[in-house]
PDB file of N, CA and C in Angstrom:
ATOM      1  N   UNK A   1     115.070  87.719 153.076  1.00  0.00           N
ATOM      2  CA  UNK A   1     115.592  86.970 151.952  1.00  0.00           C
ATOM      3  C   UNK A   1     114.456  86.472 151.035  1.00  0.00           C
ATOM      4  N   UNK A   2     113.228  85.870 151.633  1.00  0.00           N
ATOM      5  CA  UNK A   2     112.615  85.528 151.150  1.00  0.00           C
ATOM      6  C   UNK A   2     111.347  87.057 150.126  1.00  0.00           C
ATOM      7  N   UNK A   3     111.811  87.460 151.071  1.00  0.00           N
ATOM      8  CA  UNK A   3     110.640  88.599 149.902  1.00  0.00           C
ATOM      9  C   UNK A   3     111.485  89.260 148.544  1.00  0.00           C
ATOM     10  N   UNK A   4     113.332  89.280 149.002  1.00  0.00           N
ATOM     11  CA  UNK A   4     113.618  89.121 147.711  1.00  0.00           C
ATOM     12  C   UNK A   4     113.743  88.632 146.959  1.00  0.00           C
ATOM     13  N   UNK A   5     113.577  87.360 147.338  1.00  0.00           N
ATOM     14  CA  UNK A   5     113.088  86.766 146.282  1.00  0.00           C
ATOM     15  C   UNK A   5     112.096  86.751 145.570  1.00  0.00           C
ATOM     16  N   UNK A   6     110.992  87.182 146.485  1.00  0.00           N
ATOM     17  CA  UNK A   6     109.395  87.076 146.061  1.00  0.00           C
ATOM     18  C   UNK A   6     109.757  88.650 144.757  1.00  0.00           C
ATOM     19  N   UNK A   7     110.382  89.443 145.047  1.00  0.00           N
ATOM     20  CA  UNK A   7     110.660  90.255 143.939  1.00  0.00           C
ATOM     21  C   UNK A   7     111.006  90.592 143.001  1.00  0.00           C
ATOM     22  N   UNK A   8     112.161  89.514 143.156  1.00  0.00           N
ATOM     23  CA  UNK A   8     112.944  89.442 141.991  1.00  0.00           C
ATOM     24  C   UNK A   8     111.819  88.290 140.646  1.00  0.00           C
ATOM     25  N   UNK A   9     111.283  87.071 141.807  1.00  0.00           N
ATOM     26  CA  UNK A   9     110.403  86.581 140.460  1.00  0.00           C
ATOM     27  C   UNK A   9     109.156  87.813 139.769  1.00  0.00           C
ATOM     28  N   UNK A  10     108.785  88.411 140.926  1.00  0.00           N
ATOM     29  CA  UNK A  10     107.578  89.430 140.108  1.00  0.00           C
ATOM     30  C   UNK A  10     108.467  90.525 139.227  1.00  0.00           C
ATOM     31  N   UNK A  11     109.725  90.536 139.512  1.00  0.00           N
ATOM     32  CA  UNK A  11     110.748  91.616 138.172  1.00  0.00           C
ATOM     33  C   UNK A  11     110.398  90.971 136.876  1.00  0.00           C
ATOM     34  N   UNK A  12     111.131  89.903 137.475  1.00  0.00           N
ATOM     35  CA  UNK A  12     111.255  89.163 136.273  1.00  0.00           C
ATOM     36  C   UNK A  12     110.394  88.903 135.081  1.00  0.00           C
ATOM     37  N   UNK A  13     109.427  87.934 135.759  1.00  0.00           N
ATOM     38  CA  UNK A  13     108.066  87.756 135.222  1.00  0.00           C
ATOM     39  C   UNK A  13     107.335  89.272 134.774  1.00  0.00           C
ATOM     40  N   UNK A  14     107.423  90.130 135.296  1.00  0.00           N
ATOM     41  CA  UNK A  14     106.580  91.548 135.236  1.00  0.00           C
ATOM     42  C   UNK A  14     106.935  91.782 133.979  1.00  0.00           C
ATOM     43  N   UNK A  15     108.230  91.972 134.137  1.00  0.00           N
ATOM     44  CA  UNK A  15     109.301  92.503 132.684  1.00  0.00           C
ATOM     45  C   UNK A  15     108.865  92.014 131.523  1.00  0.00           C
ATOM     46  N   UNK A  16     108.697  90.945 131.870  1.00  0.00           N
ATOM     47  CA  UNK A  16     108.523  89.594 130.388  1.00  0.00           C
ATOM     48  C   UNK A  16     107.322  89.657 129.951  1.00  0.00           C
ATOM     49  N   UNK A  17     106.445  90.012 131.201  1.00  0.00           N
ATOM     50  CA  UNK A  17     104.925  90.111 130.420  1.00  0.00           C
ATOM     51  C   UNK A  17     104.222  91.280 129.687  1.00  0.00           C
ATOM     52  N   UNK A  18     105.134  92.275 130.443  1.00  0.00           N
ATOM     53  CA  UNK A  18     105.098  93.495 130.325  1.00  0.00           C
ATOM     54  C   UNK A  18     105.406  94.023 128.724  1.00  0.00           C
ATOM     55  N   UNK A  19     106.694  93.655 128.606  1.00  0.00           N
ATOM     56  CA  UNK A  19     107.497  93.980 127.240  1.00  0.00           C
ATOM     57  C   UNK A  19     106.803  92.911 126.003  1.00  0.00           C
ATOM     58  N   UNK A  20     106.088  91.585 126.302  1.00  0.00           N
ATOM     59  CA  UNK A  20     105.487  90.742 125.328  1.00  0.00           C
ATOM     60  C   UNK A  20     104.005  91.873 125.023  1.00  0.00           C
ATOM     61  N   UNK A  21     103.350  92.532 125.730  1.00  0.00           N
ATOM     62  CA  UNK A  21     101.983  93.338 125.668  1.00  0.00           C
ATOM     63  C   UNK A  21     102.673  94.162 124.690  1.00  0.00           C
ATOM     64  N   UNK A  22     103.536  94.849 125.189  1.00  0.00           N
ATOM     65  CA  UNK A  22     103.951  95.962 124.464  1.00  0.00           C
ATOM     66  C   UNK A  22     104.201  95.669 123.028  1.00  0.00           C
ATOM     67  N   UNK A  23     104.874  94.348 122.971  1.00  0.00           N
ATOM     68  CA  UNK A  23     105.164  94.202 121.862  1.00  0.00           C
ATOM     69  C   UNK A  23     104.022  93.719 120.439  1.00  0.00           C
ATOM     70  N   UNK A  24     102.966  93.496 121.478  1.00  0.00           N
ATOM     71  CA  UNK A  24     101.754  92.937 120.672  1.00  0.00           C
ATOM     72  C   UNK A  24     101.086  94.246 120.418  1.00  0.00           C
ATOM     73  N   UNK A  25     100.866  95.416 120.784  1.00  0.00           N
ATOM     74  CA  UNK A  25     100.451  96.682 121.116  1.00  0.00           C
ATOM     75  C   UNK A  25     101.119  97.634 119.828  1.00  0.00           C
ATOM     76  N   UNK A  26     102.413  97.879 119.946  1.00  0.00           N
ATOM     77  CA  UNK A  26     103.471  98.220 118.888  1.00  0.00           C
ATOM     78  C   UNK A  26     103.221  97.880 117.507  1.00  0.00           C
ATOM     79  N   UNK A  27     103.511  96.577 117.886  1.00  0.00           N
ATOM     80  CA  UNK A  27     103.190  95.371 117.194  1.00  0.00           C
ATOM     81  C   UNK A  27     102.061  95.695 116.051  1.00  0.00           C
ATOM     82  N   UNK A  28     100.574  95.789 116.535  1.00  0.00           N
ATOM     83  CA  UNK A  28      99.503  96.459 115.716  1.00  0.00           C
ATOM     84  C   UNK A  28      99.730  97.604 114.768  1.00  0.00           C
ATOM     85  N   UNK A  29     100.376  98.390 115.305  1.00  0.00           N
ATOM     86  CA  UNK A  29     100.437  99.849 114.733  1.00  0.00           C
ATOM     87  C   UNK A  29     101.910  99.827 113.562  1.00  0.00           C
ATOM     88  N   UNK A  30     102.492  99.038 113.640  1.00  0.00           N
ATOM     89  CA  UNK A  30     103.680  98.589 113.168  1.00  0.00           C
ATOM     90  C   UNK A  30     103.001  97.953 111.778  1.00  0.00           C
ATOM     91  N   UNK A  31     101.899  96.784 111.451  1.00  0.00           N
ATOM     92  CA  UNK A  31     101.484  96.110 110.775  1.00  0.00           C
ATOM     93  C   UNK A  31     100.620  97.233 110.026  1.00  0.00           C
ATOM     94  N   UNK A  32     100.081  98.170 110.858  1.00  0.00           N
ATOM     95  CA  UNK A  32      98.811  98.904 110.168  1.00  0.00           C
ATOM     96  C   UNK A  32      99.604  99.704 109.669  1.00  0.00           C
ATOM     97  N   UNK A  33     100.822 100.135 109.679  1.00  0.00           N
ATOM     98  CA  UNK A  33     101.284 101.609 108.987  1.00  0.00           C
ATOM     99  C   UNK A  33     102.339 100.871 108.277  1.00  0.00           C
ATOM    100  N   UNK A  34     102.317  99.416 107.831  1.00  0.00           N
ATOM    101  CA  UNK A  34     102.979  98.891 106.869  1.00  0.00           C
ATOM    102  C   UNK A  34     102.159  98.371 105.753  1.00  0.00           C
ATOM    103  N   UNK A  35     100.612  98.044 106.074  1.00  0.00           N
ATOM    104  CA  UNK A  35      99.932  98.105 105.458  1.00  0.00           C
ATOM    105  C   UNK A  35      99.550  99.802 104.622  1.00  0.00           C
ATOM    106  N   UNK A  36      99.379 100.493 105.337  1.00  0.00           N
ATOM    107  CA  UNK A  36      99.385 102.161 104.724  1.00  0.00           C
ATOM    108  C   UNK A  36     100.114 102.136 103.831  1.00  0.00           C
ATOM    109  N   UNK A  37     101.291 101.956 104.329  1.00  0.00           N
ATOM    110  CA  UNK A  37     102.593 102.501 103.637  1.00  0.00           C
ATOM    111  C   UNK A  37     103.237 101.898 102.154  1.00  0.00           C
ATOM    112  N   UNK A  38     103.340 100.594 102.689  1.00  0.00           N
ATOM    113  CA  UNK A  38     103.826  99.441 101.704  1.00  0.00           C
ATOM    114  C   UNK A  38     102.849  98.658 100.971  1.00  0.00           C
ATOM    115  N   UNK A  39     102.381  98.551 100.997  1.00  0.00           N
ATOM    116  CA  UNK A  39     100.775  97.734 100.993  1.00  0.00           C
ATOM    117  C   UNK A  39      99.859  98.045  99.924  1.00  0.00           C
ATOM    118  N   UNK A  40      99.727  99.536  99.590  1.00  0.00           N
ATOM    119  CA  UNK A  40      98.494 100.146  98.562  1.00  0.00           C
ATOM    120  C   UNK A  40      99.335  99.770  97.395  1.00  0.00           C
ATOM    121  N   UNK A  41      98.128  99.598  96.730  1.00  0.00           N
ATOM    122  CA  UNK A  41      98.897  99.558  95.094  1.00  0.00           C
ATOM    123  C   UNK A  41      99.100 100.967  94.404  1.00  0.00           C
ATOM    124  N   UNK A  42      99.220 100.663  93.157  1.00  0.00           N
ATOM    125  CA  UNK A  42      99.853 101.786  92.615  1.00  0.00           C
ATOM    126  C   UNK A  42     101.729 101.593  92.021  1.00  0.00           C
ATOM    127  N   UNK A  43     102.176 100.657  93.143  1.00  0.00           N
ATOM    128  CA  UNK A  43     103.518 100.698  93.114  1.00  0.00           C
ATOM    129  C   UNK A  43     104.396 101.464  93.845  1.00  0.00           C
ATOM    130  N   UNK A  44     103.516 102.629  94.427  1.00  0.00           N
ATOM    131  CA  UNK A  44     104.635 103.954  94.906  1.00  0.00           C
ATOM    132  C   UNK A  44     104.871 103.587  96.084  1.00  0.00           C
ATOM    133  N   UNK A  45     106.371 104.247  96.650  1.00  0.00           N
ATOM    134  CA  UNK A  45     106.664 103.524  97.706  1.00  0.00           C
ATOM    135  C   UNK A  45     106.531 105.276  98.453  1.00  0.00           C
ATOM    136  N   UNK A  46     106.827 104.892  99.469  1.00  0.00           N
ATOM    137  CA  UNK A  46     106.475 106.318 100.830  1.00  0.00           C
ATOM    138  C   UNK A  46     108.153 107.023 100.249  1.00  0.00           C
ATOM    139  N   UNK A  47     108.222 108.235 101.170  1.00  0.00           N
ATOM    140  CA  UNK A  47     109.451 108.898 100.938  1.00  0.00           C
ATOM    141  C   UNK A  47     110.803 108.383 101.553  1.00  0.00           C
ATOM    142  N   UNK A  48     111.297 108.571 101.923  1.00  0.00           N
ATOM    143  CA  UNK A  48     112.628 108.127 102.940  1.00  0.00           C
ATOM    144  C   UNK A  48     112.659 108.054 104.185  1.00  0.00           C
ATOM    145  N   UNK A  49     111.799 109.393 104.586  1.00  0.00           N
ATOM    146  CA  UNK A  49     111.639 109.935 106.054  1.00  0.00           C
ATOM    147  C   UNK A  49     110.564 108.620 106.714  1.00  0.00           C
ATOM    148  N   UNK A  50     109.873 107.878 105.586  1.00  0.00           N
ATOM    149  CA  UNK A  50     108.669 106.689 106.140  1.00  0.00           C
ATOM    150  C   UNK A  50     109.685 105.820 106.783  1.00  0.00           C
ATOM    151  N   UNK A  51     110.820 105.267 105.487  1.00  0.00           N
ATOM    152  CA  UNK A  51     111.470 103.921 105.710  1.00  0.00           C
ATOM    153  C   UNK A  51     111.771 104.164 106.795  1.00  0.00           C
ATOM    154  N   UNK A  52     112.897 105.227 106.995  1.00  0.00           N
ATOM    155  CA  UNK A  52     113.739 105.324 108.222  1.00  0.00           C
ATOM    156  C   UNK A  52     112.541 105.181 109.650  1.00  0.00           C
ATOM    157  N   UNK A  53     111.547 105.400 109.548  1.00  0.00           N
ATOM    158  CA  UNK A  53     110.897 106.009 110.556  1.00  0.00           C
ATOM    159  C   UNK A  53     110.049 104.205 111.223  1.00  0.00           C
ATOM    160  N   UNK A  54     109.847 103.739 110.100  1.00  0.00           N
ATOM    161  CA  UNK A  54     109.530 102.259 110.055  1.00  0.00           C
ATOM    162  C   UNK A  54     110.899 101.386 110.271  1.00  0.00           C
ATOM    163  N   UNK A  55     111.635 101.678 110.559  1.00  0.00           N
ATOM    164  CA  UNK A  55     112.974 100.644 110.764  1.00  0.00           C
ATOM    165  C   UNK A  55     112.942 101.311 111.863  1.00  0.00           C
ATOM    166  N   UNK A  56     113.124 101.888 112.471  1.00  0.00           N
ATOM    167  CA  UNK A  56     113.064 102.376 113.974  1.00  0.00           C
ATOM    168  C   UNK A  56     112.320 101.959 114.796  1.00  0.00           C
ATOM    169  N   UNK A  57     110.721 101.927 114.327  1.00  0.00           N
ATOM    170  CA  UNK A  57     109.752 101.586 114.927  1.00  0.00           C
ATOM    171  C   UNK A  57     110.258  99.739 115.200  1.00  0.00           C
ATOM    172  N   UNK A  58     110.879  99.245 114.086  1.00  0.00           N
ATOM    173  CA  UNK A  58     110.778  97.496 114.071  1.00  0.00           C
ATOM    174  C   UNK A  58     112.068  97.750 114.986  1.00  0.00           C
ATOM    175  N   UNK A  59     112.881  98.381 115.069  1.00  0.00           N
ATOM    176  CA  UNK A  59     113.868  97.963 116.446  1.00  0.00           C
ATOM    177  C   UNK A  59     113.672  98.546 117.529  1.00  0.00           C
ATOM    178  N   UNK A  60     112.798  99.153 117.666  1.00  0.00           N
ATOM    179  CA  UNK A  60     111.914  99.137 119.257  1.00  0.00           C
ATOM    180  C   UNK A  60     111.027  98.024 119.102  1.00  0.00           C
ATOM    181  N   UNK A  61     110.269  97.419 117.968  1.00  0.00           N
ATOM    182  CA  UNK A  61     109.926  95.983 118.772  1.00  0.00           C
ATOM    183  C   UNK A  61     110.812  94.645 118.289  1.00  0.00           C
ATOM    184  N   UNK A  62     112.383  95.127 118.416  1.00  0.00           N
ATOM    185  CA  UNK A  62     113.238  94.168 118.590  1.00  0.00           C
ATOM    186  C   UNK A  62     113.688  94.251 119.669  1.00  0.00           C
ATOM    187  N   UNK A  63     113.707  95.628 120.356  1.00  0.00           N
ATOM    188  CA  UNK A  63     114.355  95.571 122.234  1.00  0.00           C
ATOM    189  C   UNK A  63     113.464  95.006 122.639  1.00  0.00           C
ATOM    190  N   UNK A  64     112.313  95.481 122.817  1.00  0.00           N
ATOM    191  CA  UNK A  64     110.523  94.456 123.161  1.00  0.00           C
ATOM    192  C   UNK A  64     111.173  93.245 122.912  1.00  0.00           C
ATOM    193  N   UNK A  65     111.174  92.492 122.175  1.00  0.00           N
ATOM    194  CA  UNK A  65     111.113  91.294 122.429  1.00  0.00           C
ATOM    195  C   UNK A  65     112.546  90.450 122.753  1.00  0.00           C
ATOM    196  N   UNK A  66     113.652  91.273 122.518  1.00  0.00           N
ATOM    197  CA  UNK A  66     114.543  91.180 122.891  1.00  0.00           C
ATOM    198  C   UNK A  66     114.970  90.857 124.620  1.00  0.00           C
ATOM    199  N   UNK A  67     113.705  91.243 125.377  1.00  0.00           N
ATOM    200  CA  UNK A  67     113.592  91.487 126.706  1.00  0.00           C
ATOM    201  C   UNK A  67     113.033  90.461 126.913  1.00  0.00           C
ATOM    202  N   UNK A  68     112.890  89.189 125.983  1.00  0.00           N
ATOM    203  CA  UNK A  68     112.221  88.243 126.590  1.00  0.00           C
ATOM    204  C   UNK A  68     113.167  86.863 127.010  1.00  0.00           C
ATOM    205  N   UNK A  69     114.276  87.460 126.034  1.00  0.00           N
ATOM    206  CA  UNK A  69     115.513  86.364 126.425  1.00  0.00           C
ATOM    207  C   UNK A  69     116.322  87.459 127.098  1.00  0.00           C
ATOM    208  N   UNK A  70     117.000  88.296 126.715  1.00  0.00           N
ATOM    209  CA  UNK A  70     117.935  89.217 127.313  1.00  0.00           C
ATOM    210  C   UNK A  70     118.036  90.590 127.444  1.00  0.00           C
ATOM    211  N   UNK A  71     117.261  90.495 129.285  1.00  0.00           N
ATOM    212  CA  UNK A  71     116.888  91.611 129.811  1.00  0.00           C
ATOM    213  C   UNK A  71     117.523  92.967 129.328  1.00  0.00           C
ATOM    214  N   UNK A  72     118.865  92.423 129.481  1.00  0.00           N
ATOM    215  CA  UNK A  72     119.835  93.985 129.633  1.00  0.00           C
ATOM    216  C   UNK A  72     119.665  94.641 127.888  1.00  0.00           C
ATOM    217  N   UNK A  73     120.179  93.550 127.159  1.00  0.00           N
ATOM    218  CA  UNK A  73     120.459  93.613 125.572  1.00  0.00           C
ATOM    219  C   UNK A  73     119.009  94.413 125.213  1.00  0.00           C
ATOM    220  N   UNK A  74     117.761  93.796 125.461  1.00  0.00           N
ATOM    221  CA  UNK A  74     116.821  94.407 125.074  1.00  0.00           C
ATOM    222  C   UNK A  74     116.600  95.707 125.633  1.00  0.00           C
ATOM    223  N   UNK A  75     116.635  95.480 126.997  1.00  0.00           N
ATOM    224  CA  UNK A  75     116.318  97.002 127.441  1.00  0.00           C
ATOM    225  C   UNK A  75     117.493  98.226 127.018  1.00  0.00           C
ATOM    226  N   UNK A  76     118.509  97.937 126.502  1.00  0.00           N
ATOM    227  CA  UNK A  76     119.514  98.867 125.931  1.00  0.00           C
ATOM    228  C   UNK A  76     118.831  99.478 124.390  1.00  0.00           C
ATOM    229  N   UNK A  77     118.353  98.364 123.727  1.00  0.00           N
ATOM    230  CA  UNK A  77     117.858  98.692 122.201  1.00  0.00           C
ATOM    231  C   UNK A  77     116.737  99.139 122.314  1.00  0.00           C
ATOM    232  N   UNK A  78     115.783  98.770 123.434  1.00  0.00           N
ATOM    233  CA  UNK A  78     114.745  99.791 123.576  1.00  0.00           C
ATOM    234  C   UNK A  78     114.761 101.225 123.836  1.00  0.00           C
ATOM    235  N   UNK A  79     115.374 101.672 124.828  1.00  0.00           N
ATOM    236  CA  UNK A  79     115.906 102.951 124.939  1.00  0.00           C
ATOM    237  C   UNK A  79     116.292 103.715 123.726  1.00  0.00           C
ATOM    238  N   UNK A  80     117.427 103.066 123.171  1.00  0.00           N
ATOM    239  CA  UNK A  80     118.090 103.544 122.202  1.00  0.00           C
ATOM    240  C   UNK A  80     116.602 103.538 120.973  1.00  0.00           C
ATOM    241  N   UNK A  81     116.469 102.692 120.856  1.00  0.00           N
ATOM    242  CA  UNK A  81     115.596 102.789 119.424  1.00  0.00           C
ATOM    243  C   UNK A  81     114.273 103.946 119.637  1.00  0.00           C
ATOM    244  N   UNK A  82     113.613 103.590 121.387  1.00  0.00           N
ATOM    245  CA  UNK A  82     112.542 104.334 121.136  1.00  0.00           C
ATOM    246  C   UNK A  82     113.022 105.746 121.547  1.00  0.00           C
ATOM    247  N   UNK A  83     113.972 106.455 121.851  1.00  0.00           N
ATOM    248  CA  UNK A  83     114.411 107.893 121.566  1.00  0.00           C
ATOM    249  C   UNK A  83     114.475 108.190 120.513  1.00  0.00           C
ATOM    250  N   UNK A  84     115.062 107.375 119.727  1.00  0.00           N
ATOM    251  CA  UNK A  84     115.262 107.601 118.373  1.00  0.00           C
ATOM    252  C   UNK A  84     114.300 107.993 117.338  1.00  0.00           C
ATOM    253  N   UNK A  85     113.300 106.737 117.699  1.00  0.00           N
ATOM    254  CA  UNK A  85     112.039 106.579 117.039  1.00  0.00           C
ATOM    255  C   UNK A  85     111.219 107.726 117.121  1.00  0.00           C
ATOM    256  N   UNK A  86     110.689 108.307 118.698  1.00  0.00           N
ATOM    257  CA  UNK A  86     110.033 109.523 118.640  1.00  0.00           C
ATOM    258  C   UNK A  86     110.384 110.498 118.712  1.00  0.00           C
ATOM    259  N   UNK A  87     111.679 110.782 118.672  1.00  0.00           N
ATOM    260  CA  UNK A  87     112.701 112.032 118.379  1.00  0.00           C
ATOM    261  C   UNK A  87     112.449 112.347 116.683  1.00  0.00           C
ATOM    262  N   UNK A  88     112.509 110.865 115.544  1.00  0.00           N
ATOM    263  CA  UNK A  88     112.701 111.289 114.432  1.00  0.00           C
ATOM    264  C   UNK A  88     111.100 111.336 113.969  1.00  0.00           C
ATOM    265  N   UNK A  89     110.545 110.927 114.483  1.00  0.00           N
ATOM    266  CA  UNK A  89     108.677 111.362 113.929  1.00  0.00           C
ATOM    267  C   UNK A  89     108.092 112.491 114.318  1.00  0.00           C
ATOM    268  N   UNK A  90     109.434 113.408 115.589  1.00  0.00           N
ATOM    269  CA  UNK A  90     108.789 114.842 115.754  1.00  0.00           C
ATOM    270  C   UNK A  90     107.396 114.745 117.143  1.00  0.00           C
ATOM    271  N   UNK A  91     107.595 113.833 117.927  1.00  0.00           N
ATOM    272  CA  UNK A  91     106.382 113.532 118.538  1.00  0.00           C
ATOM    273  C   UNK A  91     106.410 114.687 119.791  1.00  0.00           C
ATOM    274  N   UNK A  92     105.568 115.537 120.107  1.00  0.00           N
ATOM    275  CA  UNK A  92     105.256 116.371 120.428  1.00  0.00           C
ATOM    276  C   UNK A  92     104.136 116.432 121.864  1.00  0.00           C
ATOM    277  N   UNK A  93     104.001 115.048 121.979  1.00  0.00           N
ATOM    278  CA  UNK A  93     102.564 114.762 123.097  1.00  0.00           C
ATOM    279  C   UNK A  93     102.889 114.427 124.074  1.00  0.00           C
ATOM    280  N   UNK A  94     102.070 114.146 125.006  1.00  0.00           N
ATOM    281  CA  UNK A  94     102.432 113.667 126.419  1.00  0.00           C
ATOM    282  C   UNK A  94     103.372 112.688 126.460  1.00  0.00           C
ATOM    283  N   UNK A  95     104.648 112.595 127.328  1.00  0.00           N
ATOM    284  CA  UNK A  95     105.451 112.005 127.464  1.00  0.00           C
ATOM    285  C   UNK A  95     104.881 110.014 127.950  1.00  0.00           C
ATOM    286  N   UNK A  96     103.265 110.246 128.455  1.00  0.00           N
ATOM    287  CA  UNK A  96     103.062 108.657 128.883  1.00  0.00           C
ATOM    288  C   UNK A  96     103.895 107.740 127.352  1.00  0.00           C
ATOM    289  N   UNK A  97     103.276 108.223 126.344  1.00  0.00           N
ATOM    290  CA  UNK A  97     103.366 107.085 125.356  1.00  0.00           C
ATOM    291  C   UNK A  97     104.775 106.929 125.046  1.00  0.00           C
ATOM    292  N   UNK A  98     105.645 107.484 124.856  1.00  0.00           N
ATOM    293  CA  UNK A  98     107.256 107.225 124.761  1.00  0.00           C
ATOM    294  C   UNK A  98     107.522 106.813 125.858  1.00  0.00           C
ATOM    295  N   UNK A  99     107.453 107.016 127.415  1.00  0.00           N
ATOM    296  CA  UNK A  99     107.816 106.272 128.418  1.00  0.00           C
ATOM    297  C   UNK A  99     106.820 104.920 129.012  1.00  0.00           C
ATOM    298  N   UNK A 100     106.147 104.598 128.042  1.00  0.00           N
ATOM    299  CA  UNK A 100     105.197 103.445 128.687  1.00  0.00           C
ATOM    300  C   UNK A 100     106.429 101.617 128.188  1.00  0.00           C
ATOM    301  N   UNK A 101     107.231 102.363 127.127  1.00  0.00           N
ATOM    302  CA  UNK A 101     108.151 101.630 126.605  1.00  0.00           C
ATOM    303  C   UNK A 101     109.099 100.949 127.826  1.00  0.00           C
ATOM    304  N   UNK A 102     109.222 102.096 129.005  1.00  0.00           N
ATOM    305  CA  UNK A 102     110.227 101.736 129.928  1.00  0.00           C
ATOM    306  C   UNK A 102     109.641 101.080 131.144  1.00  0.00           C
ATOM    307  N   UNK A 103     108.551 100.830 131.352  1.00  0.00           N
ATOM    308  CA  UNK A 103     107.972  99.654 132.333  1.00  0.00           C
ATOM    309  C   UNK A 103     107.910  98.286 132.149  1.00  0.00           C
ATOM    310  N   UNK A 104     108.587  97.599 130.969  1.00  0.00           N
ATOM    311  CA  UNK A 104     108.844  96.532 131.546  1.00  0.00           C
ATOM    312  C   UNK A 104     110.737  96.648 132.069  1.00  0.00           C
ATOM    313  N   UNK A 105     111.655  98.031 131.815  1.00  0.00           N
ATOM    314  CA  UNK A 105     113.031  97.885 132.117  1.00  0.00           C
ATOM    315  C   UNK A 105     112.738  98.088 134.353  1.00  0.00           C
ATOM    316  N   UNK A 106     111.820  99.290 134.214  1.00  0.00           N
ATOM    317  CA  UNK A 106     110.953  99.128 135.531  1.00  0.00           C
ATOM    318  C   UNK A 106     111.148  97.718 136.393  1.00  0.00           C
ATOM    319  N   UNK A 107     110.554  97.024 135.557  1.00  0.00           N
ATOM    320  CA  UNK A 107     110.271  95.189 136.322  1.00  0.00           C
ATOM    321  C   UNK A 107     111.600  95.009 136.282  1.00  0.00           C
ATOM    322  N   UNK A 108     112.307  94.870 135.573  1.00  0.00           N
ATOM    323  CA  UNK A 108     113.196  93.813 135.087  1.00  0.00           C
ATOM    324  C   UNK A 108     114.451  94.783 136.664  1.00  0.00           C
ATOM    325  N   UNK A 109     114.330  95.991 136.555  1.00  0.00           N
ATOM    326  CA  UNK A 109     115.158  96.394 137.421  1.00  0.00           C
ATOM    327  C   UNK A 109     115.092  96.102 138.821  1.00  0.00           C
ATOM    328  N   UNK A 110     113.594  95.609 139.197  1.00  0.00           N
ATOM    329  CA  UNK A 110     113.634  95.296 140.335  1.00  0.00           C
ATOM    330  C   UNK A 110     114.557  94.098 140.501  1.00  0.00           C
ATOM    331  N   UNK A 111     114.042  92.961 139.642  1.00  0.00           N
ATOM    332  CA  UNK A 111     114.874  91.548 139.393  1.00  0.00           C
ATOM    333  C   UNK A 111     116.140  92.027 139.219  1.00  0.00           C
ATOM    334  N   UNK A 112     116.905  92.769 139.286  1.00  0.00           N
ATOM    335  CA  UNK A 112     118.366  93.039 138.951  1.00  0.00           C
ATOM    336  C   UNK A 112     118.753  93.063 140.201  1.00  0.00           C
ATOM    337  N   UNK A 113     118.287  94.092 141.085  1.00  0.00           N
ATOM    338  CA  UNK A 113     118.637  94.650 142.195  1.00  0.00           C
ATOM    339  C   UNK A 113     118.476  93.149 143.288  1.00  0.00           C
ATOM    340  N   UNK A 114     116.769  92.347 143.149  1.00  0.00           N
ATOM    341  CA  UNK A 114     116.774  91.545 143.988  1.00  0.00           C
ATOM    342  C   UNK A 114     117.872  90.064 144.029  1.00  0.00           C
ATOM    343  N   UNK A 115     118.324  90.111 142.813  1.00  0.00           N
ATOM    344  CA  UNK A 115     119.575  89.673 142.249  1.00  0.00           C
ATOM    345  C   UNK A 115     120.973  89.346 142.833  1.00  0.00           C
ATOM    346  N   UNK A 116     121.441  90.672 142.705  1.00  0.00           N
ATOM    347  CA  UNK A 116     122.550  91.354 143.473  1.00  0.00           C
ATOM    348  C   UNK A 116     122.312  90.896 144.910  1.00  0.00           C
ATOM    349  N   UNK A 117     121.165  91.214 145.957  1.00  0.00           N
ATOM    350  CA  UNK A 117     121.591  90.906 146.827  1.00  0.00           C
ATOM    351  C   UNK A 117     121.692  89.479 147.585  1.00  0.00           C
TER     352      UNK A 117
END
């Protein structure tokens, strides 16, 4: 009993710390390719395929942080958004970086399970 418990707090906590990194991580690359994008003067704005591709990116770090109050809610919009996200940018590379998204649902699942019982 007691080690599930001891698990469910390291889910928990794991999840939360986990998905806050991520979101500071994201987070960077999110600011720098809004600076690129939106940012230069001139006036011109990017094509369509940017916006969409930048609203995707900001609701994968709305499941991210979404996971810091509500595990399930966030980890649903993460999934959803980051398939979405590197499905519509065409991403082509090693699968670590699209699935590094799903280690804090990882944590949080242990805390589910140690939960339940």
């Amino acid at each position: 009993m007691a080690n599930r418990s001891l698990l469910g707090i390291i889910g928990k906590w794991g999840g939360r710390a986990t998905a806050l990194l991520l979101v500071l991580f994201w987070g960077a690359f999110f600011l720098e390719h809004l600076q690129e994008w939106f940012l230069r003067g001139g006036g011109q704005y990017p094509p369509p395929r940017v916006w969409i591709g930048q609203i995707l990116h900001l609701a994968v770090l709305a499941g991210l942080a979404s996971m810091l109050r509500w595990e399930r809610l966030g980890a649903l919009i993460t999934v959803a958004a980051a398939a979405l996200f590197f499905a519509w940018i065409g991403y082509r590379g090693t699968l670590v970086l699209p699935l590094v998204n799903l280690v804090p649902i990882a944590f949080f699942s242990l805390y589910w399970l140690a939960r339940r019982s």
